[in-house]
N, C-alpha and C. Protein backbone atom coordinates (compact mmCIF):
# COMPACT_ATOMS: atom_id res chain seq x y z
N UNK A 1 37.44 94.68 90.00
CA UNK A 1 38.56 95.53 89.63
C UNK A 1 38.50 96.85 90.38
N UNK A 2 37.07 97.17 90.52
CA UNK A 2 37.34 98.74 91.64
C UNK A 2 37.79 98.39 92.62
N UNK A 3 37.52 97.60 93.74
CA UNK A 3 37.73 97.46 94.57
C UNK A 3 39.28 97.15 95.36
N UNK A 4 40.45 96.47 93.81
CA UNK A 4 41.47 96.82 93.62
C UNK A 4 42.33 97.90 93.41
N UNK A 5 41.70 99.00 93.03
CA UNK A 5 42.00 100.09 92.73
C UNK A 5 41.89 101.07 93.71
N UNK A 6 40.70 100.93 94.26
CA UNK A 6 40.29 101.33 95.99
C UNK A 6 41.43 101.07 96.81
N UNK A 7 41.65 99.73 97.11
CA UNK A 7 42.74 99.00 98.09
C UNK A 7 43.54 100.05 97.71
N UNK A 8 44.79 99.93 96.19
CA UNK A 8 45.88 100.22 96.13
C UNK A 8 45.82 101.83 96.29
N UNK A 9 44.84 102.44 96.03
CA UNK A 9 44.53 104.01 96.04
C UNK A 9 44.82 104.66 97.52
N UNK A 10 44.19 103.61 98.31
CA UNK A 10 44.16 103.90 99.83
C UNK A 10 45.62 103.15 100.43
N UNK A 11 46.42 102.68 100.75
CA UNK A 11 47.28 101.93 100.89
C UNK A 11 48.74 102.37 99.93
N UNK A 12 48.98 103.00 99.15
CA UNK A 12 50.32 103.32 98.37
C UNK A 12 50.93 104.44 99.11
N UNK A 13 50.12 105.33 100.20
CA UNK A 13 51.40 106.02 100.86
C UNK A 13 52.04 105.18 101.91
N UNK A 14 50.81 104.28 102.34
CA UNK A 14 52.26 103.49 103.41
C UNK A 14 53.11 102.56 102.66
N UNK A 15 53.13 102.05 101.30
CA UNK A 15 53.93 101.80 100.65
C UNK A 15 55.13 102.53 100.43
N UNK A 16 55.08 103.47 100.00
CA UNK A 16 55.96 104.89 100.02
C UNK A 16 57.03 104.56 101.08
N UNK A 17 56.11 104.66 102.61
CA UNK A 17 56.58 105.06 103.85
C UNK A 17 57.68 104.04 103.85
N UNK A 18 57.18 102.91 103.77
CA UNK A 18 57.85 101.47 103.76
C UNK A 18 59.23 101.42 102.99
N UNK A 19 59.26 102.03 101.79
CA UNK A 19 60.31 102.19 100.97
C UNK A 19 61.41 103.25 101.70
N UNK A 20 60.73 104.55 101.84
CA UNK A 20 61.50 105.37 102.96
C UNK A 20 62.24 104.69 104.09
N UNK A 21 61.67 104.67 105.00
CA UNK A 21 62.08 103.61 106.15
C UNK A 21 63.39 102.58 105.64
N UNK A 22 62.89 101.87 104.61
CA UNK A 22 64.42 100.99 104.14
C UNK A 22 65.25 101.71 103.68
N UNK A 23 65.15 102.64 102.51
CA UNK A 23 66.67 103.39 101.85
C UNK A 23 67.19 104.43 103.09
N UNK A 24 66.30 105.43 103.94
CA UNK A 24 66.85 105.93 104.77
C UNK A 24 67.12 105.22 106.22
N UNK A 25 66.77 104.65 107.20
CA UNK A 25 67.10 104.06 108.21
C UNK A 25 67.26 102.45 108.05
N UNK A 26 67.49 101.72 107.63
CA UNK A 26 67.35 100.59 107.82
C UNK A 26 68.51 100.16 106.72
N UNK A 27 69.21 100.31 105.53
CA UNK A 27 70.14 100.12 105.01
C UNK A 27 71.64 100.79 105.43
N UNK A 28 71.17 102.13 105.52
CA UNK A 28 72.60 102.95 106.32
C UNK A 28 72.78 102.07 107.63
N UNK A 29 71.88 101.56 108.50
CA UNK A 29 72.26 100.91 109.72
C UNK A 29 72.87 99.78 109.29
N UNK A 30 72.49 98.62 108.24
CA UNK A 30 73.11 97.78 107.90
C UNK A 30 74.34 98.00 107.75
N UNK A 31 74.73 99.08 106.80
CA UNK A 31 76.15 99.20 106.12
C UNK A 31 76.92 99.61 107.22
N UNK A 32 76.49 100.55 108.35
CA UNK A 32 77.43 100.73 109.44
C UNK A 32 77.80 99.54 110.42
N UNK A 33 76.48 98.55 110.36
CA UNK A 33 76.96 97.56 110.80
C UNK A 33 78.39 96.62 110.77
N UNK A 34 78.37 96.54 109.65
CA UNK A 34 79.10 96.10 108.61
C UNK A 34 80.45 96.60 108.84
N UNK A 35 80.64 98.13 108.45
CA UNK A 35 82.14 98.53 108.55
C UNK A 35 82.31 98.29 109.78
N UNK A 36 81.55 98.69 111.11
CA UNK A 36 82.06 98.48 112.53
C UNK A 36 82.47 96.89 112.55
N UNK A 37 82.00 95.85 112.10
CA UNK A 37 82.21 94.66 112.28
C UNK A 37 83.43 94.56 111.64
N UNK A 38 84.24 95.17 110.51
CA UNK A 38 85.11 94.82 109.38
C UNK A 38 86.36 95.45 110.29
N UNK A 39 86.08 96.87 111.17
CA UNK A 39 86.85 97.38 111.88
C UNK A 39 87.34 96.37 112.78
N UNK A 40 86.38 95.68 114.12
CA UNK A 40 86.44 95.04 115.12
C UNK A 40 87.69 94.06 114.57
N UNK A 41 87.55 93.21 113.48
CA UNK A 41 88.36 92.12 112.76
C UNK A 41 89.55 92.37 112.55
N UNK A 42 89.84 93.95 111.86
CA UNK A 42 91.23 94.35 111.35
C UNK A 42 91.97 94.74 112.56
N UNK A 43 91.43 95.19 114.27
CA UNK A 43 92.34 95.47 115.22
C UNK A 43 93.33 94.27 115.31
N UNK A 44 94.87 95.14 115.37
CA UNK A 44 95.80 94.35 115.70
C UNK A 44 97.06 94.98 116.29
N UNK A 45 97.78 93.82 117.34
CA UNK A 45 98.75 94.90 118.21
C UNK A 45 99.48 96.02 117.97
N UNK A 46 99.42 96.55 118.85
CA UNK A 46 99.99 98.00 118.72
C UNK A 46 99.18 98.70 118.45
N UNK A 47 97.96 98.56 118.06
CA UNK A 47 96.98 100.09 117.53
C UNK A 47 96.92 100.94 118.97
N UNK A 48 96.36 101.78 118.50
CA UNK A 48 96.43 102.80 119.48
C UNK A 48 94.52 103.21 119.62
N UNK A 49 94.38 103.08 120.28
CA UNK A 49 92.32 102.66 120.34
C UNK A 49 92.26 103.51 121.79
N UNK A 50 90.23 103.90 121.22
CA UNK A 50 90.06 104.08 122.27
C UNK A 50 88.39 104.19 122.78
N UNK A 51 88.14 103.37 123.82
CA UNK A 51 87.28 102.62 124.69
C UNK A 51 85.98 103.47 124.58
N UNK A 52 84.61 102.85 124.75
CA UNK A 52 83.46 103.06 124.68
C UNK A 52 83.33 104.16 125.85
N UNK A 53 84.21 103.75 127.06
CA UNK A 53 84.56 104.41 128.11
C UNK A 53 84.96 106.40 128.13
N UNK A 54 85.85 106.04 127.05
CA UNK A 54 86.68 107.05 126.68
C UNK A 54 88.11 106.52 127.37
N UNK A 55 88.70 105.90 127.51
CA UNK A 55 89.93 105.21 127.82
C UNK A 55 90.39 105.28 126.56
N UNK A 56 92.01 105.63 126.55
CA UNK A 56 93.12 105.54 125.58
C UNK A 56 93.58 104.68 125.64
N UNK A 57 94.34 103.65 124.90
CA UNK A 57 95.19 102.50 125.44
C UNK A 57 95.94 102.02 123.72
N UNK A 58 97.05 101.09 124.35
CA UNK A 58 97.31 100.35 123.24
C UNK A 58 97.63 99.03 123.39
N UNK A 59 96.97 98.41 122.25
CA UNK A 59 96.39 97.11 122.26
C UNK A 59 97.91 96.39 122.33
N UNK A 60 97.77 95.16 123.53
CA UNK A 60 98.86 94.73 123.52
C UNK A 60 98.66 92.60 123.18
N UNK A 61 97.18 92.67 123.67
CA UNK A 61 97.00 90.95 123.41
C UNK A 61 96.00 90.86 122.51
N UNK A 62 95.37 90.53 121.45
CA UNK A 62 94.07 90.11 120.75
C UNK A 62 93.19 88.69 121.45
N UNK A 63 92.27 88.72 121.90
CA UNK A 63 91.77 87.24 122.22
C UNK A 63 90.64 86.97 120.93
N UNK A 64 89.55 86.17 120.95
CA UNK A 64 88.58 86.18 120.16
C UNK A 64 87.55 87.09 120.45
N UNK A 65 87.30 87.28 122.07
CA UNK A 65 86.42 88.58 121.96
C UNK A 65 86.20 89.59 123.44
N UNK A 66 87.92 89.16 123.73
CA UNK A 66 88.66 90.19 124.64
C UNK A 66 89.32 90.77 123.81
N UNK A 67 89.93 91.87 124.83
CA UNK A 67 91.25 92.28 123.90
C UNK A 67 91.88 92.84 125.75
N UNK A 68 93.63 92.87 125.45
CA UNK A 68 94.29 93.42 126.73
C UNK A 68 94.95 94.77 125.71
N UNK A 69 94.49 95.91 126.94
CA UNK A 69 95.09 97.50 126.23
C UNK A 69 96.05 97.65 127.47
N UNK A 70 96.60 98.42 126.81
CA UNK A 70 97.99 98.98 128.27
C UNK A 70 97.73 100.55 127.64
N UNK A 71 97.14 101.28 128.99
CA UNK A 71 96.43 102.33 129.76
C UNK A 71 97.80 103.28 129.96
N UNK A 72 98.62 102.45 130.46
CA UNK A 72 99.65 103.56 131.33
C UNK A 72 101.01 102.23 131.32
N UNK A 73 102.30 102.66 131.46
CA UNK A 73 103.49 101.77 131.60
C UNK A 73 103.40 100.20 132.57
N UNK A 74 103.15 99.57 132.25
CA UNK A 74 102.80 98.41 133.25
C UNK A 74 101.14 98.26 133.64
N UNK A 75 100.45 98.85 132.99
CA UNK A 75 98.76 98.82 133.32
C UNK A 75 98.31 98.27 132.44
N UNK A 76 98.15 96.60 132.23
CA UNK A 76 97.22 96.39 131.53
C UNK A 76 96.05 95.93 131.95
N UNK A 77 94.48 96.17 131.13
CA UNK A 77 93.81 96.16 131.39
C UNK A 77 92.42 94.84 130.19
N UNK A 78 91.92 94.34 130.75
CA UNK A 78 91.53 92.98 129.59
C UNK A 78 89.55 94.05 129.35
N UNK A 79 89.17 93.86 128.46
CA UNK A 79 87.76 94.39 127.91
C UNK A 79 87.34 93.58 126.80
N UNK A 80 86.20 94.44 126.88
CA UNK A 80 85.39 93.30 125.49
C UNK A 80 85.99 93.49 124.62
N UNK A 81 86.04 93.29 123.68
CA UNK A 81 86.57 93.66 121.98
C UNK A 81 85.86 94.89 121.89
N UNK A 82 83.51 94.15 121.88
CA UNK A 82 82.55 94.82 121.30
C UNK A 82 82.71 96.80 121.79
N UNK A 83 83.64 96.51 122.95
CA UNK A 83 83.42 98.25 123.75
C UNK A 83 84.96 99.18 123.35
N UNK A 84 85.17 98.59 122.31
CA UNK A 84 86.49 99.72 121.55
C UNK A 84 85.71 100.23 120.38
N UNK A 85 85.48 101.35 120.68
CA UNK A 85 84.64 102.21 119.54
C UNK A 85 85.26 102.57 118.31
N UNK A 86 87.29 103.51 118.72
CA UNK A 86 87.96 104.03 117.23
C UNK A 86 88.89 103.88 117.28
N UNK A 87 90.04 104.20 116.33
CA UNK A 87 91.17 104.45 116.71
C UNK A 87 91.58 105.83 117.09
N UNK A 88 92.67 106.10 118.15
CA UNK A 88 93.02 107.00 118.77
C UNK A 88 93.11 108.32 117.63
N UNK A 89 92.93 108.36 116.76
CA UNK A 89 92.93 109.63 115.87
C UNK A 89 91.75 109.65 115.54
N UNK A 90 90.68 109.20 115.71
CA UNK A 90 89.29 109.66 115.61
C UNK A 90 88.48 109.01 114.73
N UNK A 91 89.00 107.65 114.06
CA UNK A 91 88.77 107.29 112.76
C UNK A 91 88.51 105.92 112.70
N UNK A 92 87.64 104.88 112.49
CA UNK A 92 87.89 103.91 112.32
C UNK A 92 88.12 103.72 110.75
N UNK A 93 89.14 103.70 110.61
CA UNK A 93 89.88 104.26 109.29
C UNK A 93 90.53 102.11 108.58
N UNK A 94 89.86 102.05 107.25
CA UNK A 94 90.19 100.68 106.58
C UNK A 94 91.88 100.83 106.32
N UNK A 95 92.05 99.51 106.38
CA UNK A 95 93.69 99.34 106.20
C UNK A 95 94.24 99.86 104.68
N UNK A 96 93.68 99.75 103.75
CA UNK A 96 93.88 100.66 102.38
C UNK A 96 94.02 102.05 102.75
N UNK A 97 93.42 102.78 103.52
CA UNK A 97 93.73 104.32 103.55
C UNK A 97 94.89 104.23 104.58
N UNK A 98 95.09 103.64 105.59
CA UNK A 98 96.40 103.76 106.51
C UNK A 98 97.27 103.67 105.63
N UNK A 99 98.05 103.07 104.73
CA UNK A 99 98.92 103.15 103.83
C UNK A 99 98.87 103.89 102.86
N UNK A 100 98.17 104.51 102.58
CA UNK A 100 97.66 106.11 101.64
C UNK A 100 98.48 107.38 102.07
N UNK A 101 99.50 108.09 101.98
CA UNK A 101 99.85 109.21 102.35
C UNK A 101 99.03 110.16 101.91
N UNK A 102 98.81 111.00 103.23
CA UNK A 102 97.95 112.39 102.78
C UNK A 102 98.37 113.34 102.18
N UNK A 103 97.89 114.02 101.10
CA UNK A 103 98.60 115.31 100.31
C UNK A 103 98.06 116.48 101.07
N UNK A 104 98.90 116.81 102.06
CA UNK A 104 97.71 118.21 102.75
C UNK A 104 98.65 119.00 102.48
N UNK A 105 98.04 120.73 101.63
CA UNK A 105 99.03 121.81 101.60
C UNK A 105 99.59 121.96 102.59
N UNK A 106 101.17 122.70 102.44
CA UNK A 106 101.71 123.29 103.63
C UNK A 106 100.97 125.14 103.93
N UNK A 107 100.87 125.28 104.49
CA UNK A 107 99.98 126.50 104.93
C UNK A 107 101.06 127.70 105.74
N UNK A 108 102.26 127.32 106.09
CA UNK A 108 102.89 127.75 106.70
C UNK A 108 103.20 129.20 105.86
N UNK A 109 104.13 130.33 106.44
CA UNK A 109 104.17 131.25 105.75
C UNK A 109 105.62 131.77 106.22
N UNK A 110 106.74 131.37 105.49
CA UNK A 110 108.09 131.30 105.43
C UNK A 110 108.68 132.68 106.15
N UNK A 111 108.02 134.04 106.18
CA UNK A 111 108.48 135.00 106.16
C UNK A 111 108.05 135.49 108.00
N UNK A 112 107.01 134.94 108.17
CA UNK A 112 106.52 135.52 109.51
C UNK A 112 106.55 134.53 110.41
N UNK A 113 106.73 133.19 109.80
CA UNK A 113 107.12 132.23 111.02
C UNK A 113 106.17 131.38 111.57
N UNK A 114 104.83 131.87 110.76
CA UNK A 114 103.44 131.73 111.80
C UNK A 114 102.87 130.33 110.54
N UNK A 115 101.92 129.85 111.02
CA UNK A 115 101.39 128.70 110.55
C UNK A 115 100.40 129.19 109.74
N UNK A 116 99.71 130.62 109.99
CA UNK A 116 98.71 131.03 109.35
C UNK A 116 98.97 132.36 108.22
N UNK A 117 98.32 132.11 106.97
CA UNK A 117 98.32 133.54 106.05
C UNK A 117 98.00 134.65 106.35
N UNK A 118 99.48 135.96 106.70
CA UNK A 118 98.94 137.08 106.62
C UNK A 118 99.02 137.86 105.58
């Protein structure tokens, strides 16, 4: 029985560590996995995306794991699916919040014309 007690005495901070390691790095990576994969699935024509590259475009063909963006009027261009990082507003944003209207105050200030409070 000491010698059990020894083991676990000596050995419970890398237990610790082990637990750390999963709740902080190793589950958040999962779950981002996850939404990026849930994102990749929900692209569909017309979004407005933009490339691992930094290329703007809008999606004009879906393949299974191409996609064709049009860059510029008559420029289309074929890429991986995996190398479209967001959508063009900065967000890889779930289809429940796209249909969400935002309540943002108006800030404007009727008297001076200006967007900001004087």
């Amino acid at each position: 029985m000491g010698q059990l007690t020894g083991f676990v005495e000596m050995f419970w901070p890398f237990l610790v560590l082990i637990a750390v390691f999963y709740f902080f790095m190793y589950r958040p990576q999962k779950k981002q996995e996850k939404e990026r994969a849930e994102f990749l699935q929900a692209l569909k024509k017309g979004d407005r995306v933009v490339t691992a590259g930094g290329i703007h475009g809008t999606i004009k063909v879906l393949h299974e794991s191409t996609v064709s963006l049009e860059i510029a009027p008559k420029v289309v261009i074929r890429l991986d699916r995996e190398s479209i990082m967001r959508n063009e507003d900065g967000a890889a944003r779930k289809p429940a919040e796209e249909d969400t209207p935002a309540d943002e105050p108006d800030d404007s200030n009727e008297e001076t014309g200006r967007g900001d409070k004087a």
